[in-house]
N, C-alpha and C. Protein backbone atom coordinates (compact mmCIF):
# COMPACT_ATOMS: atom_id res chain seq x y z
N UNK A 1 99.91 111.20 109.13
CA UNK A 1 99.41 110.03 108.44
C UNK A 1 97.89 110.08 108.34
N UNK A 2 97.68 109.43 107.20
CA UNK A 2 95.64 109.27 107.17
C UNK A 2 95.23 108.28 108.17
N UNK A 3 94.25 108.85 108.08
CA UNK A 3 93.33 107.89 108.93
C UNK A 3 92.99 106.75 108.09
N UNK A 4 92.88 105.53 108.26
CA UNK A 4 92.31 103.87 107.00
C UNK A 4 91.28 103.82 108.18
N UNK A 5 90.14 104.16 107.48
CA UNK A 5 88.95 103.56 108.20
C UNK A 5 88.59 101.93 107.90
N UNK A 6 88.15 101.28 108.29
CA UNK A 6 88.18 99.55 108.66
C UNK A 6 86.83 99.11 109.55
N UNK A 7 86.43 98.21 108.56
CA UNK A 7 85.36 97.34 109.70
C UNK A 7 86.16 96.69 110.24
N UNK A 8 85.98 95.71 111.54
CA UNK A 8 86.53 94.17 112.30
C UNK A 8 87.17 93.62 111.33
N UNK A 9 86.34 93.37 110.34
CA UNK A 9 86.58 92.00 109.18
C UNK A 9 87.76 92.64 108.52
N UNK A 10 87.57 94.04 108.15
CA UNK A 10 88.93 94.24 106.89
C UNK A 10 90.21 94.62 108.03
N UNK A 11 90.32 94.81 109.19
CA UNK A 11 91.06 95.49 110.00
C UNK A 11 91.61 93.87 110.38
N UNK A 12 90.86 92.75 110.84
CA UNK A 12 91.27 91.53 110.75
C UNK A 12 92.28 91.08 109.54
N UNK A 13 91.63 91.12 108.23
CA UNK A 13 91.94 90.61 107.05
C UNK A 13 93.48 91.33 106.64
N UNK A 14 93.60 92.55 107.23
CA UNK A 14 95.06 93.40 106.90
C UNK A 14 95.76 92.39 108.20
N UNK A 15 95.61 92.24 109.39
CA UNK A 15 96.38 91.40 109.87
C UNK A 15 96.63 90.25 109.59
N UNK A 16 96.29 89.30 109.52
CA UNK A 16 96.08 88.13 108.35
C UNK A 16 97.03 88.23 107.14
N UNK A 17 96.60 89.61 106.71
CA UNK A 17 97.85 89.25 105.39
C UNK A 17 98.94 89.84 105.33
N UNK A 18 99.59 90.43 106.57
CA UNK A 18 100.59 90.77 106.95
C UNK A 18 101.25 89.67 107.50
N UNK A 19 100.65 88.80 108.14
CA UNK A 19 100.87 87.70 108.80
C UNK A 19 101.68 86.94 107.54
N UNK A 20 100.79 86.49 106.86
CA UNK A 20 101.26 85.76 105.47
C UNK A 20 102.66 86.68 104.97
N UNK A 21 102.77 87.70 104.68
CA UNK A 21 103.67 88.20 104.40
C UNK A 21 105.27 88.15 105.07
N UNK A 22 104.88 88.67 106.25
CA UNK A 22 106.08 87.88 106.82
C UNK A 22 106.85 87.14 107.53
N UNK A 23 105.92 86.23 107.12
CA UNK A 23 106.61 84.26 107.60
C UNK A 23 106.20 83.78 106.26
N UNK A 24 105.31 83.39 105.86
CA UNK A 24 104.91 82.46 104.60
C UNK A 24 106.20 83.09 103.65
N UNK A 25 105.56 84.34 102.86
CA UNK A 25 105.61 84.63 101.89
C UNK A 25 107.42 85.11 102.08
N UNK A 26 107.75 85.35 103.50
CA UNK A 26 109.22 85.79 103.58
C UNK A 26 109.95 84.14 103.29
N UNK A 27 109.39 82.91 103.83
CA UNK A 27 109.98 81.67 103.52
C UNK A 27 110.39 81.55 102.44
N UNK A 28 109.28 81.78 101.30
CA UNK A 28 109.29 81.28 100.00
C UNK A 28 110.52 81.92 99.47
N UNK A 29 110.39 83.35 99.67
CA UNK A 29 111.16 84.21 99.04
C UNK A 29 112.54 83.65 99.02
N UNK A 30 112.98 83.34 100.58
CA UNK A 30 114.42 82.73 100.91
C UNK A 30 114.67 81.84 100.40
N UNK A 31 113.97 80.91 100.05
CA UNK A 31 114.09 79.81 99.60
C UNK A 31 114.52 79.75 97.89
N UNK A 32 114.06 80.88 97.26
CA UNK A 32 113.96 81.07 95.92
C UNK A 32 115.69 81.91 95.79
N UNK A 33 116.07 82.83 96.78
CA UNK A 33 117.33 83.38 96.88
C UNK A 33 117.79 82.30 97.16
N UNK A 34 118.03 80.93 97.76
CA UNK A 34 119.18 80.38 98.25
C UNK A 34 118.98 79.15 97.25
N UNK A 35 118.01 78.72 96.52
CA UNK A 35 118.49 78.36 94.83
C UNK A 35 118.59 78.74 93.83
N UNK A 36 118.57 80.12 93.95
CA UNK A 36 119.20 81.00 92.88
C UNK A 36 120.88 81.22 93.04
N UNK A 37 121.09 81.22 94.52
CA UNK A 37 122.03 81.43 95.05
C UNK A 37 123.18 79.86 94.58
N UNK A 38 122.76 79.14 94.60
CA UNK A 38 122.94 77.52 94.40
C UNK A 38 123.87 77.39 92.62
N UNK A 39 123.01 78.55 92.13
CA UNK A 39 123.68 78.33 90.60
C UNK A 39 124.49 79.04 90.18
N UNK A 40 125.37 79.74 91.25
CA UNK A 40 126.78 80.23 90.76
C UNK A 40 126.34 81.68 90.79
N UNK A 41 127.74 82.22 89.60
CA UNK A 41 128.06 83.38 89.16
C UNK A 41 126.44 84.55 89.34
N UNK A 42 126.37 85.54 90.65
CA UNK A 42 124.92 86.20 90.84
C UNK A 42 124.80 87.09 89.41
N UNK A 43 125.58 87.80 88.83
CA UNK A 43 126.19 88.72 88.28
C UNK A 43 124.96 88.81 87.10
N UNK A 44 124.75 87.36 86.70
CA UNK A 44 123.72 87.41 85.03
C UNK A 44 122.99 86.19 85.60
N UNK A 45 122.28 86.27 86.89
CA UNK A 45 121.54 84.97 87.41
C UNK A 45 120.25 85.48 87.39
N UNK A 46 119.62 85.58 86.35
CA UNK A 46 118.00 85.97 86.27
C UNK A 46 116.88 85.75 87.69
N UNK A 47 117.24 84.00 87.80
CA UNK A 47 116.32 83.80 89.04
C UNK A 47 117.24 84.79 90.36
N UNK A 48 117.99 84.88 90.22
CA UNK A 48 118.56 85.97 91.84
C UNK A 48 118.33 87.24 92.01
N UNK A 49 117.84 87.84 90.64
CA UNK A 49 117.43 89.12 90.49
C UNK A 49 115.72 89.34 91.04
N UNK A 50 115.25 88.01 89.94
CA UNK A 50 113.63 87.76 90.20
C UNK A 50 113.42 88.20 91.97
N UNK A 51 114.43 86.98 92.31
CA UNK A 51 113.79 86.95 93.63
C UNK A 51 113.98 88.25 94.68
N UNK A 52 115.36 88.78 94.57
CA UNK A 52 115.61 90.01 95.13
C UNK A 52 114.21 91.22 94.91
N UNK A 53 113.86 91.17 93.47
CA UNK A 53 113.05 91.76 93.59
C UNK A 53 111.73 91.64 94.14
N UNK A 54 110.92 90.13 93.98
CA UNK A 54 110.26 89.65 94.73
C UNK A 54 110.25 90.14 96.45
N UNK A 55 111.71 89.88 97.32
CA UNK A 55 111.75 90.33 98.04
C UNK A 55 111.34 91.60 98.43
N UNK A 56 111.80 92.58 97.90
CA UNK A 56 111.62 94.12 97.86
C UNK A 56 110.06 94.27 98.13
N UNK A 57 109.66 93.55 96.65
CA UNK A 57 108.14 93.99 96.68
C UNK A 57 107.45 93.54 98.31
N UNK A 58 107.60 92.69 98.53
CA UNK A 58 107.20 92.25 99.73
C UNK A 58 107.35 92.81 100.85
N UNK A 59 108.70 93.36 100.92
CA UNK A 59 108.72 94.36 102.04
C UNK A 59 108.73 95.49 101.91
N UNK A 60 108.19 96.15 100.99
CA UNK A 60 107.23 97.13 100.27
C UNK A 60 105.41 97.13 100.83
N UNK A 61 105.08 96.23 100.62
CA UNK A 61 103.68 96.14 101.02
C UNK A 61 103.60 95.50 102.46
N UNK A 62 104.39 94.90 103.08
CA UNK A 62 104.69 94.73 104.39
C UNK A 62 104.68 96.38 105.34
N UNK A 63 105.70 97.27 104.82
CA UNK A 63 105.52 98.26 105.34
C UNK A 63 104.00 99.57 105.07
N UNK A 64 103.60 98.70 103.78
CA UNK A 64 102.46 99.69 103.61
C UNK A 64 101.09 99.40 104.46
N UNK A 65 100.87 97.81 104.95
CA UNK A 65 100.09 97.21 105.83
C UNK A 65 100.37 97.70 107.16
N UNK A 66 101.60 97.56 107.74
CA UNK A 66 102.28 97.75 108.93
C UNK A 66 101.47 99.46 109.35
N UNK A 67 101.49 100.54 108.04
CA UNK A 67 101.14 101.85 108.24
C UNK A 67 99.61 101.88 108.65
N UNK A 68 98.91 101.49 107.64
CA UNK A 68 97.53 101.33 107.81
C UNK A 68 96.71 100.90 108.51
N UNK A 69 97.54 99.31 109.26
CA UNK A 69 97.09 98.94 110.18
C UNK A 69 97.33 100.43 112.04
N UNK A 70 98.65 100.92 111.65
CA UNK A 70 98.56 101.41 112.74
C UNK A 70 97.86 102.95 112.66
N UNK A 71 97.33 103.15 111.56
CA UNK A 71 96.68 104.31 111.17
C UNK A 71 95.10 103.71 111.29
N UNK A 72 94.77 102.63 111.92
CA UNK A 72 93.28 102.48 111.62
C UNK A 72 92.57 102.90 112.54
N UNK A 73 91.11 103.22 112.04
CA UNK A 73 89.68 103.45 112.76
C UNK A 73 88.79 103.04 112.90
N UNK A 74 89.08 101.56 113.81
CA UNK A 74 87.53 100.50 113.33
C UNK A 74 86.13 101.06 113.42
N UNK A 75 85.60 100.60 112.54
CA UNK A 75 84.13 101.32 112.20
C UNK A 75 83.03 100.21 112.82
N UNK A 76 82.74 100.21 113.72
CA UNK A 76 81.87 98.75 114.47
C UNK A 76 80.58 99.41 114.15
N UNK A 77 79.82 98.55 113.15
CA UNK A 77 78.86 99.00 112.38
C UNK A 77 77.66 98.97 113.38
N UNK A 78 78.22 97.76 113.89
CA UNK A 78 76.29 97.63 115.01
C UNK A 78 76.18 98.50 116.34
N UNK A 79 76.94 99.16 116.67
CA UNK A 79 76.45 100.58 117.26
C UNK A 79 76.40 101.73 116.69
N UNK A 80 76.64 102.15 115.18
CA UNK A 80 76.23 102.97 114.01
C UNK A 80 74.15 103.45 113.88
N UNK A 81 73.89 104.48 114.18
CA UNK A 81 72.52 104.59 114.10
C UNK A 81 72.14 104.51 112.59
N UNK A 82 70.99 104.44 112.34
CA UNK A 82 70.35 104.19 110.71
C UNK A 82 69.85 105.18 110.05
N UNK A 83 69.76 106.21 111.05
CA UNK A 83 68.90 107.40 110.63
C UNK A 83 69.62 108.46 109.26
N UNK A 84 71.04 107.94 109.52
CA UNK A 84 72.04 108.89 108.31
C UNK A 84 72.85 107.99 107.73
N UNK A 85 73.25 108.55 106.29
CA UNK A 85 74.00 107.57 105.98
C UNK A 85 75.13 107.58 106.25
N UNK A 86 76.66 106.74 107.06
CA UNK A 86 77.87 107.08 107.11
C UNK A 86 78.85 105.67 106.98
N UNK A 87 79.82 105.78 106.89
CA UNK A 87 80.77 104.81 106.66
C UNK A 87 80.66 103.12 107.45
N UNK A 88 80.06 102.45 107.06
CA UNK A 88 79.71 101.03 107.32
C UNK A 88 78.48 100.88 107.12
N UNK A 89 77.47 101.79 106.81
CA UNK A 89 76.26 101.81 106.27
C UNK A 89 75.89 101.20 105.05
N UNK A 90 74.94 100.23 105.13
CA UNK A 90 74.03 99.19 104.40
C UNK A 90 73.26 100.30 103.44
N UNK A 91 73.38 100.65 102.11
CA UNK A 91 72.24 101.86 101.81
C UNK A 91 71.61 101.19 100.45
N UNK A 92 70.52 101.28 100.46
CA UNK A 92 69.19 100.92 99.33
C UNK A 92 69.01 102.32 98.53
N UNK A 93 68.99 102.19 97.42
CA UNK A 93 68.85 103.47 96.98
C UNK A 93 67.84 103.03 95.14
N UNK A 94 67.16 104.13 94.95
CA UNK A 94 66.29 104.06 93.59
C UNK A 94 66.95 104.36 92.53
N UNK A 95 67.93 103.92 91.77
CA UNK A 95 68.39 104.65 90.57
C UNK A 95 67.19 105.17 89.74
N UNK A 96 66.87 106.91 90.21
CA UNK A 96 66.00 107.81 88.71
C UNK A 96 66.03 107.49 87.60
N UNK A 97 67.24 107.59 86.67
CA UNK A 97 67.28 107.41 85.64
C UNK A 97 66.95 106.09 85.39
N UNK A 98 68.19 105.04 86.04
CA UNK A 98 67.48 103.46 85.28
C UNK A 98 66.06 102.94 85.79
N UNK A 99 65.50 103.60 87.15
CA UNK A 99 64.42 102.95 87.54
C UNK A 99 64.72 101.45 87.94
N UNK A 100 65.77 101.57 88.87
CA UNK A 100 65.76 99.98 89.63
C UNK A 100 66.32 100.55 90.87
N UNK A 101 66.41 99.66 91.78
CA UNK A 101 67.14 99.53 93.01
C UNK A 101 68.75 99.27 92.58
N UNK A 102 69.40 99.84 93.70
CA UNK A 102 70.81 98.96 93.71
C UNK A 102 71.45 99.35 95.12
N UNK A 103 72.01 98.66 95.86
CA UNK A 103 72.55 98.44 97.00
C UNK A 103 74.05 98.64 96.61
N UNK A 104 74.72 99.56 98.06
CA UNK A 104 75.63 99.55 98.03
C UNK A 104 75.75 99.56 99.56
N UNK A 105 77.11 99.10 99.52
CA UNK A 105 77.82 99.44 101.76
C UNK A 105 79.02 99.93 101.15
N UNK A 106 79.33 100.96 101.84
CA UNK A 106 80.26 101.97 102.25
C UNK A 106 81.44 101.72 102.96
N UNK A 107 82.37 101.66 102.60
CA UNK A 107 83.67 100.78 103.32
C UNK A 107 84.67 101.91 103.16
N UNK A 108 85.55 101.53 103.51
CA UNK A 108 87.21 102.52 103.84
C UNK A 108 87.43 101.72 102.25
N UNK A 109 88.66 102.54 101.40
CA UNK A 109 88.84 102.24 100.53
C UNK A 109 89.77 101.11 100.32
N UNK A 110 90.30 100.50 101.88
CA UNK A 110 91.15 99.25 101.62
C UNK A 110 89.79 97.91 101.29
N UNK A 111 88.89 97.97 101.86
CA UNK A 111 87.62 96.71 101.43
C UNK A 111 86.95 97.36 100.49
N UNK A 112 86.79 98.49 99.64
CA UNK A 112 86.06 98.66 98.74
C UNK A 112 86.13 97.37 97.77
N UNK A 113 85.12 96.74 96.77
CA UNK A 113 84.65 95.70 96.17
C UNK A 113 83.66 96.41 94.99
N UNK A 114 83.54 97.11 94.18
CA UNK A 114 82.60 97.05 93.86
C UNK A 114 82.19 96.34 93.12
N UNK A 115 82.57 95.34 92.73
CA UNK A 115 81.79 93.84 92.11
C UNK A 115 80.77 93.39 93.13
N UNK A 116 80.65 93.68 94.50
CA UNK A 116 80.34 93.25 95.69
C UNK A 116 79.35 94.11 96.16
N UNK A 117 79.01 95.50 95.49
CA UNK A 117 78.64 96.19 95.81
C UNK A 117 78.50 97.13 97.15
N UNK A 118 80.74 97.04 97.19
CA UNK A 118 81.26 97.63 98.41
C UNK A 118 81.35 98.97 97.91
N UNK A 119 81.64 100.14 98.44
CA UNK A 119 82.19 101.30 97.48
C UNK A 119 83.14 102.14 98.22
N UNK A 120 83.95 102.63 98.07
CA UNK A 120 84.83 103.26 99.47
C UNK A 120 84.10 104.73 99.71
N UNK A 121 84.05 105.14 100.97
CA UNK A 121 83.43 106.70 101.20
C UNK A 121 84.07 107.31 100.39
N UNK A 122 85.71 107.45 99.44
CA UNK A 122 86.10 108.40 98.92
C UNK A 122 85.41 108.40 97.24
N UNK A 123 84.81 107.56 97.06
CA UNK A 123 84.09 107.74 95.90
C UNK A 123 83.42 108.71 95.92
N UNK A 124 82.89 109.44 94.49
CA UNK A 124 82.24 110.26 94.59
C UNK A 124 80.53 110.01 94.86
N UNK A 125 79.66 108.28 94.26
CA UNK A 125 78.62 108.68 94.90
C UNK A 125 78.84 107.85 96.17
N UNK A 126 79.83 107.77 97.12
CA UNK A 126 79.38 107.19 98.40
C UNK A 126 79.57 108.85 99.09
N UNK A 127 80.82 110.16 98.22
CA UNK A 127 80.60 111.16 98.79
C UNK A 127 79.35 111.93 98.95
N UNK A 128 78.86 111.87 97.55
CA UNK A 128 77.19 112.74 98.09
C UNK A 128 75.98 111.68 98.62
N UNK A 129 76.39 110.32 99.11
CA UNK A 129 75.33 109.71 100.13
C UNK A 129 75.63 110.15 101.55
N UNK A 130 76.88 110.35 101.78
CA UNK A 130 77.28 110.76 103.44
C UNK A 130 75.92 111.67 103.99
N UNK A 131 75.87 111.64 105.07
CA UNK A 131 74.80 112.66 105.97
C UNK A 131 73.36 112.45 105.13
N UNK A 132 73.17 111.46 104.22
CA UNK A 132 71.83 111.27 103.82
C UNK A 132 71.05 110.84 104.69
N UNK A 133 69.83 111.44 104.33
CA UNK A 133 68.31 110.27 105.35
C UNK A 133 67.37 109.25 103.95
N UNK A 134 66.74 108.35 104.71
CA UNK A 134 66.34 107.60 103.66
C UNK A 134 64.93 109.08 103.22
N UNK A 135 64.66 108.56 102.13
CA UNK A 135 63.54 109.67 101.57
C UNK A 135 64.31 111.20 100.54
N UNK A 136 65.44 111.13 100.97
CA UNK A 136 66.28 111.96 100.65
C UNK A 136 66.78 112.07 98.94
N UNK A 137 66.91 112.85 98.01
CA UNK A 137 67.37 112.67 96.97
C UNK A 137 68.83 113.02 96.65
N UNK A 138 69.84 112.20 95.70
CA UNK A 138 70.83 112.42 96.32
C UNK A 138 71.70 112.29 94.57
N UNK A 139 72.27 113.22 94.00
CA UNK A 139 73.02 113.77 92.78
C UNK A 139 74.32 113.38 92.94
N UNK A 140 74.87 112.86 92.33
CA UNK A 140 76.33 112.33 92.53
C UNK A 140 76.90 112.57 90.88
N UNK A 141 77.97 113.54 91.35
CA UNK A 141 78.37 113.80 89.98
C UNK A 141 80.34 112.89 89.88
N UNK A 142 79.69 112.36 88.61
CA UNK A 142 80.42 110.73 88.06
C UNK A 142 81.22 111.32 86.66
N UNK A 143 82.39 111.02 86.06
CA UNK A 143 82.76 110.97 84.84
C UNK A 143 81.76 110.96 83.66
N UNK A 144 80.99 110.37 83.84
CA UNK A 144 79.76 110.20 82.42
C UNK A 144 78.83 111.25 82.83
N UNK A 145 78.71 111.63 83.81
CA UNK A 145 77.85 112.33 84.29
C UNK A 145 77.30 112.57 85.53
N UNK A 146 75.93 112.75 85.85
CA UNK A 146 75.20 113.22 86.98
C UNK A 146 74.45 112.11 87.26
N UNK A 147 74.82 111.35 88.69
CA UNK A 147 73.67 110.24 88.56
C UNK A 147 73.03 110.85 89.57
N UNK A 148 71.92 110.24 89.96
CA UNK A 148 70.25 110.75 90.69
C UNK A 148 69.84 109.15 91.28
N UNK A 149 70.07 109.38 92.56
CA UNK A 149 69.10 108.51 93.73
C UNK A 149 68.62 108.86 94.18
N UNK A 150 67.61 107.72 95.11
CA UNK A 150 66.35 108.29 96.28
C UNK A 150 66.90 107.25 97.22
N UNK A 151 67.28 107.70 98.47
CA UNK A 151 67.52 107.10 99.02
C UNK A 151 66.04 105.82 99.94
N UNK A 152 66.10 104.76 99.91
CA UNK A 152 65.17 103.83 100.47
C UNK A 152 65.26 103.35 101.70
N UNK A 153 66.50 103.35 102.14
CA UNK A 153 67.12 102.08 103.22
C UNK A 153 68.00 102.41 103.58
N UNK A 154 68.57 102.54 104.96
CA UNK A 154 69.75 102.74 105.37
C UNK A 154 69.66 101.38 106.40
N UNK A 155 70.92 100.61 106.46
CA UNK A 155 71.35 99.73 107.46
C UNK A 155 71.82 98.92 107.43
N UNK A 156 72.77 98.18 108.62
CA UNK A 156 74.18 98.13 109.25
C UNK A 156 74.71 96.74 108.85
């Protein structure tokens, strides 16, 4: 099995919604089988199918949480040094080409966000930031192309 790397918070947040999954979300489900169940003949009962499948899905991603969680590697950022860049790392960087800043943190790919400006290490530019130092220039080759940082800032 892989390793799911995890801060506290996302290694929390997978328990949490496993939690929901099965008690909440297993309630509902039953509840939706046993008035589907309520209207007779199962055979051409749309809602009994819905929900069966509903079910499934659920204990589908129940078992895919259940894996990950026991495949995890919490990443406890505040004993992480600053000097390199690696997985829970805060990083400031110069976009060359556009000439601005942009921030990204480095997460396992279950909290990646990048609306949030999370990015998972398996990306390709959180791959060529790994083992960076700030001062460092750093080529990350992307679908459109070759992007170009300077690294500014590393931290936690």
């Amino acid at each position: 099995m892989e390793t799911t790397y995890l801060t506290k918070e996302g290694y929390n947040k997978l328990l949490s919604d496993l939690e929901y999954l099965k008690t909440t979300r297993r309630k509902e489900i039953a509840a939706q089988l046993d008035l589907a169940r309520s209207h007779g003949d199962l055979r051409e009962n749309a809602e009994y199918e819905a929900a069966k499948h509903a079910l499934a899905l659920n204990e589908i991603r129940i078992r895919e949480l259940e894996e990950k969680i026991s495949t995890a590697q919490i990443i406890n950022t505040e004993n992480l040094a600053t000097d390199k860049i690696f997985i829970g790392a805060k990083v400031t960087l110069y976009d060359i080409d556009f000439e601005e800043e942009v921030e990204f943190e480095l997460t396992g790919s279950d909290e990646a966000d990048p609306s949030q400006g999370k990015i998972s290490v398996n990306s390709p530019v959180a791959k060529a930031m790994l083992g960076h130092s700030v001062g460092d220039i750093i080529e990350a080759k992307v679908p459109r192309g070759i992007l170009k940082y300077k690294v500014l800032k590393i931290s936690r």
